[in-house]
PDB file of N, CA and C in Angstrom:
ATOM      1  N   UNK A   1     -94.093 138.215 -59.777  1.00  0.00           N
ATOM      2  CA  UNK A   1     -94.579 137.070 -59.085  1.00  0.00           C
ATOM      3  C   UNK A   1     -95.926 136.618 -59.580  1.00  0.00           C
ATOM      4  N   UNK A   2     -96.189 135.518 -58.967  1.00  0.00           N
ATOM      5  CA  UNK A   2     -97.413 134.921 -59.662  1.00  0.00           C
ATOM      6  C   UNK A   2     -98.753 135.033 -58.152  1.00  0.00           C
ATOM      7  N   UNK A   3    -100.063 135.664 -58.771  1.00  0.00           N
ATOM      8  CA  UNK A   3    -101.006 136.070 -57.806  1.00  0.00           C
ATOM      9  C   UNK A   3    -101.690 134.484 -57.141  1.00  0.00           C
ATOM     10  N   UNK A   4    -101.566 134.396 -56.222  1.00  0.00           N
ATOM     11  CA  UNK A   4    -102.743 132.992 -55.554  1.00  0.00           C
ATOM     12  C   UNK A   4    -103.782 133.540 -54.518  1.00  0.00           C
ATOM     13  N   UNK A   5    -104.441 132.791 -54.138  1.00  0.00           N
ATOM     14  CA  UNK A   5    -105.355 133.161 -53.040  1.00  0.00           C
ATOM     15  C   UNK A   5    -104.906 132.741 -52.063  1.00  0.00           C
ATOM     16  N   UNK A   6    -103.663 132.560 -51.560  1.00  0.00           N
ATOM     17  CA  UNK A   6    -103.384 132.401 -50.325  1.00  0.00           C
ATOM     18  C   UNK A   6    -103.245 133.402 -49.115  1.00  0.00           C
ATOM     19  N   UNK A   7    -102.920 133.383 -47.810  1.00  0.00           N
ATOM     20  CA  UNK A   7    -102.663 134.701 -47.630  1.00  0.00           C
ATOM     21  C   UNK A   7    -101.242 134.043 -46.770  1.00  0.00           C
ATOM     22  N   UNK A   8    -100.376 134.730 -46.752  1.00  0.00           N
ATOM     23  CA  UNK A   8     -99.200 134.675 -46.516  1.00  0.00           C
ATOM     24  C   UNK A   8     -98.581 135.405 -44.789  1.00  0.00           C
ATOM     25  N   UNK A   9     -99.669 136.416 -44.552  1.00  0.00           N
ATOM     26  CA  UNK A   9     -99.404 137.855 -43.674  1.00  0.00           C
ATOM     27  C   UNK A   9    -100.540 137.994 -43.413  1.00  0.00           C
ATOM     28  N   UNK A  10    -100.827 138.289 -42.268  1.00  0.00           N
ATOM     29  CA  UNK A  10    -102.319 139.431 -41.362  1.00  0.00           C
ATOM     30  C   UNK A  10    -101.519 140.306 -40.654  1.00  0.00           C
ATOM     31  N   UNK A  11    -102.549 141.788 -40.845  1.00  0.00           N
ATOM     32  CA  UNK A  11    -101.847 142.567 -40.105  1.00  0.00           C
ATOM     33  C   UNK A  11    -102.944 142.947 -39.154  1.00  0.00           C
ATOM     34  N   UNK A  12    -103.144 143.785 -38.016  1.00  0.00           N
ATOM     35  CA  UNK A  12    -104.077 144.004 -37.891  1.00  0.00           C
ATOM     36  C   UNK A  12    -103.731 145.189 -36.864  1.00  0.00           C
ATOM     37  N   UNK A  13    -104.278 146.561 -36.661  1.00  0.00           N
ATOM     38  CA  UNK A  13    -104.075 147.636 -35.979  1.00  0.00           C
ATOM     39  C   UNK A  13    -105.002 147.648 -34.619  1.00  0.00           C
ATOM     40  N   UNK A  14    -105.412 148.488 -33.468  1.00  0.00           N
ATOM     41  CA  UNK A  14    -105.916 149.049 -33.106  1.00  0.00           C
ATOM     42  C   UNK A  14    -107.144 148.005 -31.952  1.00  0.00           C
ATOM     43  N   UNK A  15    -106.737 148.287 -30.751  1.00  0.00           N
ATOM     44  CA  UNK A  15    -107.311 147.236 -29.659  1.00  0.00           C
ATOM     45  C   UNK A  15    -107.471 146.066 -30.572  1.00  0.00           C
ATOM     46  N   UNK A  16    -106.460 145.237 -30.852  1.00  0.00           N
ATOM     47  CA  UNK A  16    -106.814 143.838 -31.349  1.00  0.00           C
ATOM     48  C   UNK A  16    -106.300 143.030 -30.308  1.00  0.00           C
ATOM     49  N   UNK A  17    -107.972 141.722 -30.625  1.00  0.00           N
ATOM     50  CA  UNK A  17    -107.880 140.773 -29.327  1.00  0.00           C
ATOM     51  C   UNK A  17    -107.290 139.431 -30.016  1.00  0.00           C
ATOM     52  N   UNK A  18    -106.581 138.632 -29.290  1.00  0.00           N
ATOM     53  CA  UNK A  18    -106.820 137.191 -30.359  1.00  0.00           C
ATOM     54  C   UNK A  18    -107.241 135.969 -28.852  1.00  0.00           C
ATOM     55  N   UNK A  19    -106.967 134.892 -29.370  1.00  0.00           N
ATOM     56  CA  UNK A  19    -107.867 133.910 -28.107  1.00  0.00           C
ATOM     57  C   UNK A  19    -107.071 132.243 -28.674  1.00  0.00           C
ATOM     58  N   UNK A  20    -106.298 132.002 -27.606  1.00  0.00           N
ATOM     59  CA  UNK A  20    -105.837 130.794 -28.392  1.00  0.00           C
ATOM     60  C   UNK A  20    -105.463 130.122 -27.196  1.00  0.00           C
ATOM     61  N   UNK A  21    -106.374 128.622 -27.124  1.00  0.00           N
ATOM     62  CA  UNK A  21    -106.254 127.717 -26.152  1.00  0.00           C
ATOM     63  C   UNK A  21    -106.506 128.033 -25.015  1.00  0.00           C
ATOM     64  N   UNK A  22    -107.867 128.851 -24.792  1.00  0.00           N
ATOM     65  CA  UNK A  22    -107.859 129.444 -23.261  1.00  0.00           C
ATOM     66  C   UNK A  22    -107.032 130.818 -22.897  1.00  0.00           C
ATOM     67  N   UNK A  23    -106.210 130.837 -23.649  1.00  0.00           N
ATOM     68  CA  UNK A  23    -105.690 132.267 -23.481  1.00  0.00           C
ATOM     69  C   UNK A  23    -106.035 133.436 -24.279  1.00  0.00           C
ATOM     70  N   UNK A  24    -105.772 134.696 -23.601  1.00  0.00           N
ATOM     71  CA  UNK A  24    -106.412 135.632 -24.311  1.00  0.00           C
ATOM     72  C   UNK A  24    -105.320 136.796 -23.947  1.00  0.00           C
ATOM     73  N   UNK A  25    -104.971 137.271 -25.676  1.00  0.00           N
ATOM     74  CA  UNK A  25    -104.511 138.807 -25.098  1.00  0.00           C
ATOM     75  C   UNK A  25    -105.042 139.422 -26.070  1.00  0.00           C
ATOM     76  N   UNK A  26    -104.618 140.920 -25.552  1.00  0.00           N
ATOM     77  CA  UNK A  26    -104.688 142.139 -26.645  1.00  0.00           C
ATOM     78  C   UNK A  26    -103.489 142.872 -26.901  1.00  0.00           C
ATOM     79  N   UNK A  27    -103.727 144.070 -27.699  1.00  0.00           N
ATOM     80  CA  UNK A  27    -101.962 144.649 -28.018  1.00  0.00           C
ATOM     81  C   UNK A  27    -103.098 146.015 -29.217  1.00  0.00           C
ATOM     82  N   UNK A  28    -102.226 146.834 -28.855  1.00  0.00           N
ATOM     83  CA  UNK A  28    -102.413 148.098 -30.130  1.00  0.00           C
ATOM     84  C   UNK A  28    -101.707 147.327 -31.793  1.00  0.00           C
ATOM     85  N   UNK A  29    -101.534 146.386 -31.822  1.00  0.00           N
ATOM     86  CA  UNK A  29    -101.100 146.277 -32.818  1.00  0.00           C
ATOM     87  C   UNK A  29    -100.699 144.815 -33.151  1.00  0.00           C
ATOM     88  N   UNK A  30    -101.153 143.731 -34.388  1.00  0.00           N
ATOM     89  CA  UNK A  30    -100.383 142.206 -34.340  1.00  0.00           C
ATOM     90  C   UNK A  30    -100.158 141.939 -35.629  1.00  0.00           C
ATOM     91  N   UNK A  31     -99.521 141.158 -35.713  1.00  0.00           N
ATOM     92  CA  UNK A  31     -98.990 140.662 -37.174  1.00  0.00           C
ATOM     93  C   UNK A  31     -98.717 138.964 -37.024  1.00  0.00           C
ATOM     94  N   UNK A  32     -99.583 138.073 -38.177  1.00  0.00           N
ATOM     95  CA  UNK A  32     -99.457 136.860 -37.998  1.00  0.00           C
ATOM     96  C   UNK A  32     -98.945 135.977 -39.457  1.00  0.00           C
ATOM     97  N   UNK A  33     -97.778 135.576 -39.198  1.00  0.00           N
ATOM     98  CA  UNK A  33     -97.161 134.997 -40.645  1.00  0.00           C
ATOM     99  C   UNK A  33     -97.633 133.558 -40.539  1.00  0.00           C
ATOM    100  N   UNK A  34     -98.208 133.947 -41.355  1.00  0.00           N
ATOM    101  CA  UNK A  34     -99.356 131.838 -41.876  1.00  0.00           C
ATOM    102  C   UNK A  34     -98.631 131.011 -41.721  1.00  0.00           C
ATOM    103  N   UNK A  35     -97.577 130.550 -42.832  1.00  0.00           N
ATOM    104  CA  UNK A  35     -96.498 129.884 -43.084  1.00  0.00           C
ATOM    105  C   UNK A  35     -95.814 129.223 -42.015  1.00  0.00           C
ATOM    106  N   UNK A  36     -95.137 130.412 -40.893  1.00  0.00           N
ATOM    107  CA  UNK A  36     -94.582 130.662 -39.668  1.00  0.00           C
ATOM    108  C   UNK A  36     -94.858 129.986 -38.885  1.00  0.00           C
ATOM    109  N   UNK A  37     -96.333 129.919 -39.040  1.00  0.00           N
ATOM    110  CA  UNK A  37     -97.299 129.772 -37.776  1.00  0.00           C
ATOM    111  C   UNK A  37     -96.832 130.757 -36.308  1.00  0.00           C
ATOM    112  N   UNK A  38     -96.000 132.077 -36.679  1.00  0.00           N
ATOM    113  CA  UNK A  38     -95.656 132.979 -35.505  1.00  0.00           C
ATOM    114  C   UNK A  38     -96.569 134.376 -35.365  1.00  0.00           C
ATOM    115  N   UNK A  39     -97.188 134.477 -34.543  1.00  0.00           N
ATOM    116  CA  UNK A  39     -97.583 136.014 -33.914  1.00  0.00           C
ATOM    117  C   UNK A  39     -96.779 136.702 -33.576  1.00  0.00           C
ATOM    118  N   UNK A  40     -97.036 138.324 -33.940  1.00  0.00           N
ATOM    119  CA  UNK A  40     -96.085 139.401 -32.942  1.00  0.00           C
ATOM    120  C   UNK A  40     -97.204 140.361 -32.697  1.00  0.00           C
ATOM    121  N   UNK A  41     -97.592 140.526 -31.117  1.00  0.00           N
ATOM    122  CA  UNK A  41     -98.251 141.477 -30.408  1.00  0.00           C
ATOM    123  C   UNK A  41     -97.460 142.730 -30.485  1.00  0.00           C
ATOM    124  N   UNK A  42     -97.575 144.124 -30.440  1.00  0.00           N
ATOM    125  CA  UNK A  42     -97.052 145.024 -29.820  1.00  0.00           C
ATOM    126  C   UNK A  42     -97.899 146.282 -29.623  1.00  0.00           C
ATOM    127  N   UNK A  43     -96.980 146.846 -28.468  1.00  0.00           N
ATOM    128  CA  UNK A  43     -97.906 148.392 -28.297  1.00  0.00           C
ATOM    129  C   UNK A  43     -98.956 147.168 -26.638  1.00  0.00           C
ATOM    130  N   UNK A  44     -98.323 148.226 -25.860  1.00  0.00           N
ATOM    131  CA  UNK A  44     -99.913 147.376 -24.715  1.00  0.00           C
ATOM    132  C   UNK A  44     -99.938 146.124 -24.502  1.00  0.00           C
ATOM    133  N   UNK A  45     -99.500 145.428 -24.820  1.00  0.00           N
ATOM    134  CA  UNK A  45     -99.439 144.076 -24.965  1.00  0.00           C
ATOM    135  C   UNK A  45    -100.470 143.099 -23.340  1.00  0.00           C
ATOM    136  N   UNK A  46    -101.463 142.510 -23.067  1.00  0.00           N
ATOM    137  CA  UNK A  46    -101.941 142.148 -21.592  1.00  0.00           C
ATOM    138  C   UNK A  46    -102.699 140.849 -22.588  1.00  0.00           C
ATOM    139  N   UNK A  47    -101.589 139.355 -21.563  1.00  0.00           N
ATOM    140  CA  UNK A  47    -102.218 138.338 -21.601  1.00  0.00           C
ATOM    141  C   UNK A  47    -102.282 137.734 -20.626  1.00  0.00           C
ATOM    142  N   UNK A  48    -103.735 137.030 -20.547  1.00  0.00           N
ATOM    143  CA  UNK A  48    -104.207 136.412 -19.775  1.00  0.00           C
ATOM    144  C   UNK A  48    -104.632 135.251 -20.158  1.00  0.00           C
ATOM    145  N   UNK A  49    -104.700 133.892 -18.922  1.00  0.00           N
ATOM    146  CA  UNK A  49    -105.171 132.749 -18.907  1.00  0.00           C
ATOM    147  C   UNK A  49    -105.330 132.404 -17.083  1.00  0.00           C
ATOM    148  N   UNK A  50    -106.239 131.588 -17.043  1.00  0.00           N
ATOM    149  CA  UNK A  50    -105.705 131.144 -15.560  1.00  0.00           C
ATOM    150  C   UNK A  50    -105.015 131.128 -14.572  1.00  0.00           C
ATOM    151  N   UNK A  51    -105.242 131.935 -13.248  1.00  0.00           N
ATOM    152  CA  UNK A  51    -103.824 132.607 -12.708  1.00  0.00           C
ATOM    153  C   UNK A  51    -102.820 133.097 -13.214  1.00  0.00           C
ATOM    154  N   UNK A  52    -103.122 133.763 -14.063  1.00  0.00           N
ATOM    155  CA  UNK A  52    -101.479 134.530 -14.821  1.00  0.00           C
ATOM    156  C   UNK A  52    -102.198 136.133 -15.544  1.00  0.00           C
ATOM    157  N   UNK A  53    -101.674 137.118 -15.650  1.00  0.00           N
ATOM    158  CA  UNK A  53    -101.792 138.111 -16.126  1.00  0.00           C
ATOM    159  C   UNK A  53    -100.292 138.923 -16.287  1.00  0.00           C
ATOM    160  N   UNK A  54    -100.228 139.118 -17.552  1.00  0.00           N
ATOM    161  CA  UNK A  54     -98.745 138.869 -18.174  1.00  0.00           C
ATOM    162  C   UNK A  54     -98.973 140.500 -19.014  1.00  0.00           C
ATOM    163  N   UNK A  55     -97.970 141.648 -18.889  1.00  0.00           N
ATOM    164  CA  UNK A  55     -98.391 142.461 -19.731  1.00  0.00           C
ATOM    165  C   UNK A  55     -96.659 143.004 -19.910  1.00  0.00           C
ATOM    166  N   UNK A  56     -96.539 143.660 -21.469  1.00  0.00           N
ATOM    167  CA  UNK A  56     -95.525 144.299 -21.913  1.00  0.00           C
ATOM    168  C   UNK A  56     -95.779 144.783 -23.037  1.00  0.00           C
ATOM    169  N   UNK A  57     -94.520 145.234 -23.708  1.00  0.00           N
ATOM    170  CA  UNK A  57     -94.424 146.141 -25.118  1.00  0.00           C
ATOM    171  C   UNK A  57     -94.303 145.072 -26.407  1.00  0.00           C
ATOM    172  N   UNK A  58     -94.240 144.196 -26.493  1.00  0.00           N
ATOM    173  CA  UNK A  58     -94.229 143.070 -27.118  1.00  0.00           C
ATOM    174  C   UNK A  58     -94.332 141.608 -26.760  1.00  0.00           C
ATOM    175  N   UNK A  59     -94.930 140.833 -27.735  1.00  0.00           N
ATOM    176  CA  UNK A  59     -95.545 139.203 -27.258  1.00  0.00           C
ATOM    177  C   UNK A  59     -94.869 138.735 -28.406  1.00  0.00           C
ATOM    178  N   UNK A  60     -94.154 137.372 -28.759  1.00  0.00           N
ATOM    179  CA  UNK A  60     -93.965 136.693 -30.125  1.00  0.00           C
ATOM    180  C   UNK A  60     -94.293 135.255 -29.418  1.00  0.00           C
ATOM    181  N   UNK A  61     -95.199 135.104 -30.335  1.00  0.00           N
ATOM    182  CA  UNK A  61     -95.495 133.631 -30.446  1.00  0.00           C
ATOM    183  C   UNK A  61     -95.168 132.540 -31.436  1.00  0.00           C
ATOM    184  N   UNK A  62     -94.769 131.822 -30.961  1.00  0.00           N
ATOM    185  CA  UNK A  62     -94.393 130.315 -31.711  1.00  0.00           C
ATOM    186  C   UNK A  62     -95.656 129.127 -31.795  1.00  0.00           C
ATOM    187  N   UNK A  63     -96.532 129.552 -32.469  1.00  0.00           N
ATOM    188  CA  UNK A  63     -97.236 128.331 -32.710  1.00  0.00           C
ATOM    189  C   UNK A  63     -97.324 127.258 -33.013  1.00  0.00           C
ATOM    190  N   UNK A  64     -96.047 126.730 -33.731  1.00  0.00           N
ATOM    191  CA  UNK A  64     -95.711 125.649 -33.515  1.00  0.00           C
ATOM    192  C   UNK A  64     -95.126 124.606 -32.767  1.00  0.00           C
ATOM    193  N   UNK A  65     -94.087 125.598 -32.094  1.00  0.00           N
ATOM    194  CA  UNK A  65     -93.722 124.853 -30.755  1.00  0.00           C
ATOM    195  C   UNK A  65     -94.415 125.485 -29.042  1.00  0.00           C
ATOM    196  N   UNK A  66     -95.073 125.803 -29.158  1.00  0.00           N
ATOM    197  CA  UNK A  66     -95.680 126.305 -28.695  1.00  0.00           C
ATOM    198  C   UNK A  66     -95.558 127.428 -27.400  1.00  0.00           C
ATOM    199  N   UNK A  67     -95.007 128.097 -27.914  1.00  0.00           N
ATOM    200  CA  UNK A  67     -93.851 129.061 -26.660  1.00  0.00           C
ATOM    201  C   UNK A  67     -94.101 130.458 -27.207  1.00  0.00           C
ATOM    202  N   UNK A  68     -93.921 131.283 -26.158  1.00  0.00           N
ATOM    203  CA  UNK A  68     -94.249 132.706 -26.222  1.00  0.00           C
ATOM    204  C   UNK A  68     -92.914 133.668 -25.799  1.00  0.00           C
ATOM    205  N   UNK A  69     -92.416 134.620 -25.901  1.00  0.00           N
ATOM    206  CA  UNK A  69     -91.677 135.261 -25.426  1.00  0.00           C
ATOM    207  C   UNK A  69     -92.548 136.733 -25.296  1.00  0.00           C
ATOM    208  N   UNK A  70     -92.220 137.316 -23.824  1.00  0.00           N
ATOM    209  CA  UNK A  70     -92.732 138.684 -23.543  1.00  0.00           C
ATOM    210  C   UNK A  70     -91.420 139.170 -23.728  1.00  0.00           C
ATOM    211  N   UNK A  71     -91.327 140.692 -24.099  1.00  0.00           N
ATOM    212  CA  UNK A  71     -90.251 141.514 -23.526  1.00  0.00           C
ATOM    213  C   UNK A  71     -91.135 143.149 -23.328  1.00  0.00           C
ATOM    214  N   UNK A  72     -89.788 143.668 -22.666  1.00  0.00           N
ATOM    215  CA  UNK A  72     -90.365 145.217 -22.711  1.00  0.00           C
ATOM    216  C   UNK A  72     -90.803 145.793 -21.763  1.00  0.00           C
ATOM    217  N   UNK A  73     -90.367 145.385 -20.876  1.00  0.00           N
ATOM    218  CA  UNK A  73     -91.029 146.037 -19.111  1.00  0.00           C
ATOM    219  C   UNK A  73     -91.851 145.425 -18.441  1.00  0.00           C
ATOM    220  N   UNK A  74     -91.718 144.202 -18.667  1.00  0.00           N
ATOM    221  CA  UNK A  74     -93.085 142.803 -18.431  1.00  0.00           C
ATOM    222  C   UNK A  74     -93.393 143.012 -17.205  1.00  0.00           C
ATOM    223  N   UNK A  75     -94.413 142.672 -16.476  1.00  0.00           N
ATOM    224  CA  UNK A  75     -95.037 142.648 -15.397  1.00  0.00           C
ATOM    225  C   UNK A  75     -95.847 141.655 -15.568  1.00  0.00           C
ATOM    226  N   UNK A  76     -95.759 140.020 -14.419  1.00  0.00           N
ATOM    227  CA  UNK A  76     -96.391 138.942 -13.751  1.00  0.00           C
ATOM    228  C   UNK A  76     -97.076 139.289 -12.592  1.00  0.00           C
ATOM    229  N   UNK A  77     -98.366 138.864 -13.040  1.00  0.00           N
ATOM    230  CA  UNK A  77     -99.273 138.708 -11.488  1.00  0.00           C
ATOM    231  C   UNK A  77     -99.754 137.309 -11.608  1.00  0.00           C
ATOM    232  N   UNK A  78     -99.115 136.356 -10.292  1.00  0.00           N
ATOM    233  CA  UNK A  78     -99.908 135.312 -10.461  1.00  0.00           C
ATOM    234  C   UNK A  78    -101.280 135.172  -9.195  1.00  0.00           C
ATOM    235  N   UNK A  79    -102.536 134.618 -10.049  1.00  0.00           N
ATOM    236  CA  UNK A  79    -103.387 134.742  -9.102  1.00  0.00           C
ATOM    237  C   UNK A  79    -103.677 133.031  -8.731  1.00  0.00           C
ATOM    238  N   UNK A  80    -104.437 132.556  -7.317  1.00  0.00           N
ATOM    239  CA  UNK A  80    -104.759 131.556  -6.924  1.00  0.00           C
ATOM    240  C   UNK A  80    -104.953 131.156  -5.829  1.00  0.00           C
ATOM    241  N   UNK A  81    -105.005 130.130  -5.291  1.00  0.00           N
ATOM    242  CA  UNK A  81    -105.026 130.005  -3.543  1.00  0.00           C
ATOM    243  C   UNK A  81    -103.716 129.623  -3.043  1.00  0.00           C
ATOM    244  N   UNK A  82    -103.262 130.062  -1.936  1.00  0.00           N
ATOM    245  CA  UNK A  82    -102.075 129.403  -1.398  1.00  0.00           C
ATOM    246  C   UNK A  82    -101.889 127.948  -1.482  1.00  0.00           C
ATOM    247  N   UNK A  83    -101.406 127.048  -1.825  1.00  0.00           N
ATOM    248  CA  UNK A  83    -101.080 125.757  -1.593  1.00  0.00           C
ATOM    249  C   UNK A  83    -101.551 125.105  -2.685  1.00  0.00           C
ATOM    250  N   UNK A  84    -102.125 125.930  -3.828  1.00  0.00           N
ATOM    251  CA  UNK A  84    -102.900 124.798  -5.223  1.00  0.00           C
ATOM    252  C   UNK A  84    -101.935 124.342  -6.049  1.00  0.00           C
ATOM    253  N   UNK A  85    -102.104 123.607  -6.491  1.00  0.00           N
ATOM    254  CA  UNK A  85    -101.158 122.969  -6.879  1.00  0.00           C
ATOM    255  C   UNK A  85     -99.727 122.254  -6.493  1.00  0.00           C
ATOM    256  N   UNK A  86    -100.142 121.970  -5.209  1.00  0.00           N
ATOM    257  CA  UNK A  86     -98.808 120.742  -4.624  1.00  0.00           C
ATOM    258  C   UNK A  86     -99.015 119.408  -4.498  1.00  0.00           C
TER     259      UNK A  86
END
């Protein structure tokens, strides 16, 4: 193959945080394909944004369309006041 300076793949090990649009998780472990524009959290997985705290064994993100899938023993806590948002 032919070498460029692009990067194609991030990997990244060990309490990694990332932060995208107000949201924030972490995971023992992520991998982000450029190209893709997709994330995969795993290991620990706890995201948070605004009333929501979302945790499992894996996160995949779709950055382009902008959608997430949890799996893996997920657990939702939603936080807020009774009646917000009606």
């Amino acid at each position: 193959g032919r070498m460029t300076d692009r990067v194609d793949r991030i990997e990244a090990e060990g309490n990694v945080r990332i932060s995208i649009d107000g949201q924030r998780a972490r995971a023992d472990r992520a991998g982000y394909e450029v190209e893709k524009g997709h994330i995969r959290l795993e290991g620990d997985v706890v995201l948070t944004r605004p009333g929501l705290t979302m945790s499992g064994a894996r996160l995949d993100i779709d950055l382009r369309a902008g959608r997430g899938r949890m799996s893996g023993r997920v657990r939702t806590v939603l936080t807020g006041t009774a009646g917000e948002g009606n």
